[in-house]
PDB file of N, CA and C in Angstrom:
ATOM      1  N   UNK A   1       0.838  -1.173   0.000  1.00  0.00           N
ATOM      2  CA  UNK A   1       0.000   0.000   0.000  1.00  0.00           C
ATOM      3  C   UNK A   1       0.890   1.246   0.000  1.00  0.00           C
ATOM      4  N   UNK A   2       0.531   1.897  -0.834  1.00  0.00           N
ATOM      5  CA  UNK A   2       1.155   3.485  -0.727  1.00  0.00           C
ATOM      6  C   UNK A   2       0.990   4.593  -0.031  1.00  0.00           C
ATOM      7  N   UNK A   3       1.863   4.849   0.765  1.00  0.00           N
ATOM      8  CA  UNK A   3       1.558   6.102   1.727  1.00  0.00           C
ATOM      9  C   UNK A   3       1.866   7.172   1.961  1.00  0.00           C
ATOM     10  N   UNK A   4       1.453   8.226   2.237  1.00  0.00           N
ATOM     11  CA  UNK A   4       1.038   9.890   2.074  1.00  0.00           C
ATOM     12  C   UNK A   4       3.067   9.819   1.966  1.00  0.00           C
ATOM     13  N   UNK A   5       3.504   9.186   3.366  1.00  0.00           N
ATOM     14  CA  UNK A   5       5.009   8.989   3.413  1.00  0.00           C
ATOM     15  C   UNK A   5       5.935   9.043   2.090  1.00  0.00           C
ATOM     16  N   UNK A   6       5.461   7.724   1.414  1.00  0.00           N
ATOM     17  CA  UNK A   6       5.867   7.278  -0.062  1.00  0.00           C
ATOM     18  C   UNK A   6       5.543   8.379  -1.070  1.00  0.00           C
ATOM     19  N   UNK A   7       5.007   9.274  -0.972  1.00  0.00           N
ATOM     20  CA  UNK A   7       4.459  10.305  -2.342  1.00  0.00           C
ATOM     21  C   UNK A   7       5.085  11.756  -1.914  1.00  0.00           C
ATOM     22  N   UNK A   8       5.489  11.658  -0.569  1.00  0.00           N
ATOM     23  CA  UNK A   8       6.280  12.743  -0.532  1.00  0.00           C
ATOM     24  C   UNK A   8       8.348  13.102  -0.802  1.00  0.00           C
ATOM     25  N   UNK A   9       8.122  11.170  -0.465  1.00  0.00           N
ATOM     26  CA  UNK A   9       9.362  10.931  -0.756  1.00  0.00           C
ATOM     27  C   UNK A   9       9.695  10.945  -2.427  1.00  0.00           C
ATOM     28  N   UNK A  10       8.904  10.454  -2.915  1.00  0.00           N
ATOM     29  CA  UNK A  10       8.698  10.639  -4.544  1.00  0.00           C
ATOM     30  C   UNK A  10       9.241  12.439  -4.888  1.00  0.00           C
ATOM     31  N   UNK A  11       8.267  12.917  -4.539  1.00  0.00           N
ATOM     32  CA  UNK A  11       8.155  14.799  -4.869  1.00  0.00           C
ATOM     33  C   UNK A  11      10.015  14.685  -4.067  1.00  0.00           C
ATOM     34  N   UNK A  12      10.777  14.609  -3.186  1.00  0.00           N
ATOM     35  CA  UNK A  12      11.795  14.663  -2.903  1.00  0.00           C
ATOM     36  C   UNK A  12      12.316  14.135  -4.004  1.00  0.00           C
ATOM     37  N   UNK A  13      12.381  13.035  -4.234  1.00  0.00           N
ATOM     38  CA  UNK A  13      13.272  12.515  -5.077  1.00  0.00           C
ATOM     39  C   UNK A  13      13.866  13.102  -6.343  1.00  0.00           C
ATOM     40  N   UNK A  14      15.464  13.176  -6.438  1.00  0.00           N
ATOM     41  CA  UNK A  14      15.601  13.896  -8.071  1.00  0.00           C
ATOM     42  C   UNK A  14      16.161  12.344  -8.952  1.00  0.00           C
ATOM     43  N   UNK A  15      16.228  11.775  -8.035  1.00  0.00           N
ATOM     44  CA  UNK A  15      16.646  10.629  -8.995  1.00  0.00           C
ATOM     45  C   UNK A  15      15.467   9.640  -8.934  1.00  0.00           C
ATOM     46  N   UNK A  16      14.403   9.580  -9.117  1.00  0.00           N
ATOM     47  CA  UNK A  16      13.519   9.201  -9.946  1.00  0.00           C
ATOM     48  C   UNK A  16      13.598   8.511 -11.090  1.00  0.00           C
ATOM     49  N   UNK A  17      13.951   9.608 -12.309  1.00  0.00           N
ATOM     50  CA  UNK A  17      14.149   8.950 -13.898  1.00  0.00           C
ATOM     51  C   UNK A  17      15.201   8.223 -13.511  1.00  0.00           C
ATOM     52  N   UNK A  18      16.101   8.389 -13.058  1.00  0.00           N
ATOM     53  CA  UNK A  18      16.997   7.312 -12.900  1.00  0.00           C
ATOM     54  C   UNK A  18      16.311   6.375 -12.374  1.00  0.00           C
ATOM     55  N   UNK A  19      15.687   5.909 -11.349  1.00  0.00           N
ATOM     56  CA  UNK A  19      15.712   4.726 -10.651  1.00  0.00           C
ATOM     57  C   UNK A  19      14.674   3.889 -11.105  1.00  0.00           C
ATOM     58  N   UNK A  20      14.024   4.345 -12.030  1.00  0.00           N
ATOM     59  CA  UNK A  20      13.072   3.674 -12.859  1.00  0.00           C
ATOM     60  C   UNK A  20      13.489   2.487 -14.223  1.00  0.00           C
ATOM     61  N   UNK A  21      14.608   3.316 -14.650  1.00  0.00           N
ATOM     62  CA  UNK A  21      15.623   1.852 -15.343  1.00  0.00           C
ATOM     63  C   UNK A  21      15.905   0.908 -14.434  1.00  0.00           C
ATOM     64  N   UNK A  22      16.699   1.104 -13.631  1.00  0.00           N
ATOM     65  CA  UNK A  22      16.884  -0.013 -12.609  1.00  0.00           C
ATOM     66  C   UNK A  22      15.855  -0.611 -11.990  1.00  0.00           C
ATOM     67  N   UNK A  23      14.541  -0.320 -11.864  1.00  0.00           N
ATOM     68  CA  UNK A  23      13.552  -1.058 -11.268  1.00  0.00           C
ATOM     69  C   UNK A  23      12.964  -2.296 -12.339  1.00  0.00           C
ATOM     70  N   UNK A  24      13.342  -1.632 -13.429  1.00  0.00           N
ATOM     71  CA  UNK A  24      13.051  -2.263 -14.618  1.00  0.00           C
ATOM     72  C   UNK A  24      13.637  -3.629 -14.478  1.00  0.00           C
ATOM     73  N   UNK A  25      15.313  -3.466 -14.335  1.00  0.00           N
ATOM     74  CA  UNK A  25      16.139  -4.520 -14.397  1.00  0.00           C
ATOM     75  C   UNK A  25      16.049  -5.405 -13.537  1.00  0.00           C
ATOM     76  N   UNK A  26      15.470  -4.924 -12.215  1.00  0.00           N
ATOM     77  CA  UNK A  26      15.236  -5.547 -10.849  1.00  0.00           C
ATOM     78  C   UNK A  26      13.895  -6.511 -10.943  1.00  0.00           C
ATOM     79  N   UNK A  27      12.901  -5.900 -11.353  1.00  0.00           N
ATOM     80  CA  UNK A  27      11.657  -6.987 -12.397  1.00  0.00           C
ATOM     81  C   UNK A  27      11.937  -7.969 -13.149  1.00  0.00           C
ATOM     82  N   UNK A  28      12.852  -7.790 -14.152  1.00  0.00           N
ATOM     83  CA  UNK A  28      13.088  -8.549 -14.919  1.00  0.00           C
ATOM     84  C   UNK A  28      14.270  -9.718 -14.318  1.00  0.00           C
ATOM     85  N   UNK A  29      14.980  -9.718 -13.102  1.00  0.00           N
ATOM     86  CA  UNK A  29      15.616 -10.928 -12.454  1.00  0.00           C
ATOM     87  C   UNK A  29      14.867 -11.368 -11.609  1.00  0.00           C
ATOM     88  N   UNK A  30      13.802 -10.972 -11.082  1.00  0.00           N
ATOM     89  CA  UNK A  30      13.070 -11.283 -10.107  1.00  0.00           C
ATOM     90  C   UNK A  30      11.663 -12.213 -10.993  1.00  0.00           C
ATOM     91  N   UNK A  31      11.191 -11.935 -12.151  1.00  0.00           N
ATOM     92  CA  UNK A  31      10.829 -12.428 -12.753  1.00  0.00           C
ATOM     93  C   UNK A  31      11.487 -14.221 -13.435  1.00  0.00           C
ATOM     94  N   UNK A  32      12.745 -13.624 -13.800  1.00  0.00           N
ATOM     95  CA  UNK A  32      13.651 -15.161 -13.718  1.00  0.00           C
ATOM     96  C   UNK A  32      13.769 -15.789 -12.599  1.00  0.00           C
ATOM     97  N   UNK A  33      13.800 -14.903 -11.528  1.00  0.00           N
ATOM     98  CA  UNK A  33      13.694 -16.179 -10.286  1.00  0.00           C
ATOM     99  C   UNK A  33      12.465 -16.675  -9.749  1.00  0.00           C
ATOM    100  N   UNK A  34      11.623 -15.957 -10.481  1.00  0.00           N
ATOM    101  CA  UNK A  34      10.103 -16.938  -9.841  1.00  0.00           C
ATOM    102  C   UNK A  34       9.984 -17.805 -11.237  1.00  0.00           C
ATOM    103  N   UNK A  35      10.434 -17.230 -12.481  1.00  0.00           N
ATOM    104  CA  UNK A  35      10.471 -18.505 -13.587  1.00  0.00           C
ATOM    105  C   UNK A  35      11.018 -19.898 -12.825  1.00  0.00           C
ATOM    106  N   UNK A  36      12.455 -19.967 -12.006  1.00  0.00           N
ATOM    107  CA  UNK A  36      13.283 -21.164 -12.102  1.00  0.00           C
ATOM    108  C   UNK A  36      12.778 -21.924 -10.711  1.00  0.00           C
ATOM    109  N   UNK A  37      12.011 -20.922  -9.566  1.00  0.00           N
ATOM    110  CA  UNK A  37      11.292 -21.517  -8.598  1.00  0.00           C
ATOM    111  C   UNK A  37       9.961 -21.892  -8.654  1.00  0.00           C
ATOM    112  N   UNK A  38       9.563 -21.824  -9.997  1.00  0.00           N
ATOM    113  CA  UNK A  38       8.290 -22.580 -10.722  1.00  0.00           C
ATOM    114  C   UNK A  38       8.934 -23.577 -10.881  1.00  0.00           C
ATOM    115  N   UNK A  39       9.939 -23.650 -11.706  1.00  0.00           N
ATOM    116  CA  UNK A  39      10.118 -24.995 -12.670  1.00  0.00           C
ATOM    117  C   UNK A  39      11.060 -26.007 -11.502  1.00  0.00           C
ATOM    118  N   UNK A  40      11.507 -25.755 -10.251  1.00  0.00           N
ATOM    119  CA  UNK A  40      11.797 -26.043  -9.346  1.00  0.00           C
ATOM    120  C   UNK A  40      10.905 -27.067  -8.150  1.00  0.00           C
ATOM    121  N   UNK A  41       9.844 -25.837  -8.432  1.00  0.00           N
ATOM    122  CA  UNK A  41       8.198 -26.361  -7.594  1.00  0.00           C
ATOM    123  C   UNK A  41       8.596 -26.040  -6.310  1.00  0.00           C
ATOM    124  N   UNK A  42       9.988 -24.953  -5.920  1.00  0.00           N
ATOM    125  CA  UNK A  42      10.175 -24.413  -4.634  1.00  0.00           C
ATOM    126  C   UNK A  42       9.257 -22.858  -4.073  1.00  0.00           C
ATOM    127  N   UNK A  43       8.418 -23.373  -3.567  1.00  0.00           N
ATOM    128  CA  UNK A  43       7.401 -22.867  -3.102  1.00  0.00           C
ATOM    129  C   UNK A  43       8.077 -21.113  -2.154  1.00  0.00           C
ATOM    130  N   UNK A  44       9.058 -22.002  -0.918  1.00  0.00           N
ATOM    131  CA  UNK A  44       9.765 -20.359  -0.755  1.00  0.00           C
ATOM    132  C   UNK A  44      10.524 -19.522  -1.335  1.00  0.00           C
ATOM    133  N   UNK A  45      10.742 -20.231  -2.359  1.00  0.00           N
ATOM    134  CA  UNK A  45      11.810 -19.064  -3.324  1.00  0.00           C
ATOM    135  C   UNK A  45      10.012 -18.439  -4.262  1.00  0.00           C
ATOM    136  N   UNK A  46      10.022 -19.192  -4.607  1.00  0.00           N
ATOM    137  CA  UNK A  46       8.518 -18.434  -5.287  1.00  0.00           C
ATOM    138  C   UNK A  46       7.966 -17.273  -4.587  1.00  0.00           C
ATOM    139  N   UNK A  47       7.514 -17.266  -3.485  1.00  0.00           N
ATOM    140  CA  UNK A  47       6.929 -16.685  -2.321  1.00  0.00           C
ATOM    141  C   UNK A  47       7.577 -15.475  -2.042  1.00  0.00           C
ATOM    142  N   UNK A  48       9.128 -15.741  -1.916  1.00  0.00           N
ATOM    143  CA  UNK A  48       9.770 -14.284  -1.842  1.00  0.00           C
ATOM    144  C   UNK A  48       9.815 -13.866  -3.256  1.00  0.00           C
ATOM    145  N   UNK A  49       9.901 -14.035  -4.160  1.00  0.00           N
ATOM    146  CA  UNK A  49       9.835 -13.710  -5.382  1.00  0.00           C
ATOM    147  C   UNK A  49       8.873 -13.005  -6.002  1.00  0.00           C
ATOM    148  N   UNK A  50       7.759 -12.805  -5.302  1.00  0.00           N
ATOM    149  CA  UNK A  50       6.285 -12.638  -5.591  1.00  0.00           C
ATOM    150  C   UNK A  50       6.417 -11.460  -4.691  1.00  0.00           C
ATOM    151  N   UNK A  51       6.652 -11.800  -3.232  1.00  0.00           N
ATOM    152  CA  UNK A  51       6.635 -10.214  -2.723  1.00  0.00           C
ATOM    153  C   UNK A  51       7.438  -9.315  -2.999  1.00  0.00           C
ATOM    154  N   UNK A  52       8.921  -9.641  -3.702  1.00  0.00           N
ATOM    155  CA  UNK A  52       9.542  -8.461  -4.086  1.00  0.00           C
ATOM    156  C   UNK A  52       9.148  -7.950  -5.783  1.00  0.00           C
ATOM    157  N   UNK A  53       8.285  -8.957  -6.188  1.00  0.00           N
ATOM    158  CA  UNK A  53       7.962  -8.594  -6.986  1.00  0.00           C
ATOM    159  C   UNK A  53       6.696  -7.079  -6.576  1.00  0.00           C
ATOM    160  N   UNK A  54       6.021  -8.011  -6.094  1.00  0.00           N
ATOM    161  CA  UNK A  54       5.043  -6.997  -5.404  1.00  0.00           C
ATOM    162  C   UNK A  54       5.846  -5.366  -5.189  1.00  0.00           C
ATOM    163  N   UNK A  55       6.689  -5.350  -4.359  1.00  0.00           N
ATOM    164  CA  UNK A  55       7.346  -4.308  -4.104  1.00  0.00           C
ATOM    165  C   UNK A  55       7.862  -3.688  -4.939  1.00  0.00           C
ATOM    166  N   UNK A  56       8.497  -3.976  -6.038  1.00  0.00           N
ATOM    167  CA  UNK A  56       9.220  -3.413  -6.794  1.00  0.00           C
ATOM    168  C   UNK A  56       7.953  -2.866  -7.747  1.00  0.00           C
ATOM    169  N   UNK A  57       7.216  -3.471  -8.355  1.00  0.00           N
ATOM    170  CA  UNK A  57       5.894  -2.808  -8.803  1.00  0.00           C
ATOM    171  C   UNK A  57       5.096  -1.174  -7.912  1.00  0.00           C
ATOM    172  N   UNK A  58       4.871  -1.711  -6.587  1.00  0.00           N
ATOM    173  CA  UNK A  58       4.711  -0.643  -5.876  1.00  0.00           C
ATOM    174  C   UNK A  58       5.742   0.610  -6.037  1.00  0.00           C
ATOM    175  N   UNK A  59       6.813   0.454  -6.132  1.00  0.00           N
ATOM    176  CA  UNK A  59       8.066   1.562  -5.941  1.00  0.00           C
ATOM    177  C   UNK A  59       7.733   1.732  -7.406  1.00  0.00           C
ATOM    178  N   UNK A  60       7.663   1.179  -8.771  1.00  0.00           N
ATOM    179  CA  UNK A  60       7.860   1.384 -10.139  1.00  0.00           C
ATOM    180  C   UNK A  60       6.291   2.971  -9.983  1.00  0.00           C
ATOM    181  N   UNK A  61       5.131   1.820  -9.992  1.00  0.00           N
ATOM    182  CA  UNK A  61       4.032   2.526  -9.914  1.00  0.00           C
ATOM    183  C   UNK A  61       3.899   3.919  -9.243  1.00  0.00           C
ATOM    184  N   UNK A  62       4.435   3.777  -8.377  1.00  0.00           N
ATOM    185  CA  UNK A  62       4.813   5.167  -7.214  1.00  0.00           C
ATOM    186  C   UNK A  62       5.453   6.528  -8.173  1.00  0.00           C
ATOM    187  N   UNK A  63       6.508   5.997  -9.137  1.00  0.00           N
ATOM    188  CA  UNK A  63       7.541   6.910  -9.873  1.00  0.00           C
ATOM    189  C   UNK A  63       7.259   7.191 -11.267  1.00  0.00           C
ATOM    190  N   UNK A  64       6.648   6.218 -11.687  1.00  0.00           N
ATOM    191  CA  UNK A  64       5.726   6.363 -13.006  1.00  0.00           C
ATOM    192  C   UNK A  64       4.774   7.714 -12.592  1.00  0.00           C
ATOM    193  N   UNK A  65       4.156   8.001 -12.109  1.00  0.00           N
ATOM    194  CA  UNK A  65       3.103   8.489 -11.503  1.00  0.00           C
ATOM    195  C   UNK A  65       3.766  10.379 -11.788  1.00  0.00           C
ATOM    196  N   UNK A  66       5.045  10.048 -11.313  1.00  0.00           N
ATOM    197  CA  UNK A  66       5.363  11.677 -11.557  1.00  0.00           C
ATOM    198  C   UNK A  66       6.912  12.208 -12.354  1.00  0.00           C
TER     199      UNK A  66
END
């Protein structure tokens, strides 16, 4: 969930456009590691994989935004 906290830290932020490539890149390994903990059938690597996925979406969505 996003908070009043998180949107002010955003408006602070000057590196923003920057950190939005890298969130990119951070999706896209985190994405390979819930690919290989599928094909694994390891349930806790999946699991963390999913919430940082989660997170990193939240932080992307947050910076997209402005």
């Amino acid at each position: 969930m996003i908070t009043m906290d998180d949107v002010i830290k955003a408006f602070k932020c000057r590196e923003a456009e920057e950190r939005i490539p890298v969130l990119r890149l951070e999706l896209d390994y985190e994405l390979a590691v819930l690919y290989d903990a599928m094909k694994e059938k390891d349930e806790l690597k999946k699991n963390r994989a999913l919430k940082r996925l989660y997170q990193l979406r939240q932080e992307l969505l947050l910076l997209e935004e402005f």
